[in-house]
Protein backbone atom coordinates (compact mmCIF):
# COMPACT_ATOMS: atom_id res chain seq x y z
CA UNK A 1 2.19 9.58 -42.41
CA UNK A 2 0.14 11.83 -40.20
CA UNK A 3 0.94 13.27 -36.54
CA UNK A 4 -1.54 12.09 -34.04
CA UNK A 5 -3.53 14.84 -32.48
CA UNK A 6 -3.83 13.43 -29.29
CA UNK A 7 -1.90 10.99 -27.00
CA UNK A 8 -2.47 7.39 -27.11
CA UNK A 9 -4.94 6.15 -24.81
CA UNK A 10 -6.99 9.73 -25.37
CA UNK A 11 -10.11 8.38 -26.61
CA UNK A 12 -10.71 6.15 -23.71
CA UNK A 13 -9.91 8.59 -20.86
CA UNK A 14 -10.93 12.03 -22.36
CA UNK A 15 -14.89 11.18 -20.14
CA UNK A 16 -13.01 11.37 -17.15
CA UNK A 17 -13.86 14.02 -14.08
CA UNK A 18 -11.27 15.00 -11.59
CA UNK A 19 -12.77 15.74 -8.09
CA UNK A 20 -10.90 17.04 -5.11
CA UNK A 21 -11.51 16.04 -1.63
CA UNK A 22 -10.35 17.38 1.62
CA UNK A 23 -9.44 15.20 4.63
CA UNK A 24 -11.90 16.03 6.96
CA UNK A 25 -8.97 14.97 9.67
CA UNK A 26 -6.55 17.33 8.54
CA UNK A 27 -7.53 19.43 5.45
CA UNK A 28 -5.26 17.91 3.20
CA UNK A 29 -6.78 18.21 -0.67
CA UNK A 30 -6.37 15.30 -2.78
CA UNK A 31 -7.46 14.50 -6.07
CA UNK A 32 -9.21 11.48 -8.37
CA UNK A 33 -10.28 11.07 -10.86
CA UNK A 34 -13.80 9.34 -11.70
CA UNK A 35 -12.25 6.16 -12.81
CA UNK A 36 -10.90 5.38 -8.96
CA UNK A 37 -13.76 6.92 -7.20
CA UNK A 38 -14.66 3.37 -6.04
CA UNK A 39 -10.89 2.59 -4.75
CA UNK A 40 -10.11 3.10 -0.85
CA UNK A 41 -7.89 6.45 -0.68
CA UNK A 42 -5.58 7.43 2.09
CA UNK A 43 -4.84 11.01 2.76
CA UNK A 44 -0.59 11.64 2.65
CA UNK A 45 -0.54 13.88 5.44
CA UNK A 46 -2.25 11.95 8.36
CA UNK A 47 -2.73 8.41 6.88
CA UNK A 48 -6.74 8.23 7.77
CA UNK A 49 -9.10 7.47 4.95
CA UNK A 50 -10.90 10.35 2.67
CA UNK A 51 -14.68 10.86 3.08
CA UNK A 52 -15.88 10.95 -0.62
CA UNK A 53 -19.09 12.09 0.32
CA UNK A 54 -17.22 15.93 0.89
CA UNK A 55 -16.14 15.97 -2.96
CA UNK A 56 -16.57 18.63 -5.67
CA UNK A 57 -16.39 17.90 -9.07
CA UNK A 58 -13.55 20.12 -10.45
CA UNK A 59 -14.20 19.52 -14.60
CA UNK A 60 -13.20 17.12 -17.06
CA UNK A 61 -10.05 15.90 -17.25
């Protein structure tokens, strides 16, 4: 029996890309990743929505 190199579930989430986005409200950074870039997000400091349009794409996660 062999030890698995990676973590099940790897294969199918090592194309993700983490982006972080600032609350243009508050400043507040939060991050996503590219699989829930078309879900609504709420920023945890003031409770108003994020603005995706002010990401940056950090890398791949």
């Amino acid at each position: 029996m062999t030890t698995p190199q990676h973590c099940p579930g790897f294969h199918e989430l090592k194309h993700l890309k983490s982006f972080k986005c600032k609350c243009v409200s508050c400043g507040k950074e939060k991050e996503i990743f590219s699989d829930e870039f078309n879900k609504t997000h709420i920023c945890s400091e003031c409770g108003n929505e994020i603005d995706f349009s002010q990401c940056s794409l950090e890398g791949e996660a």
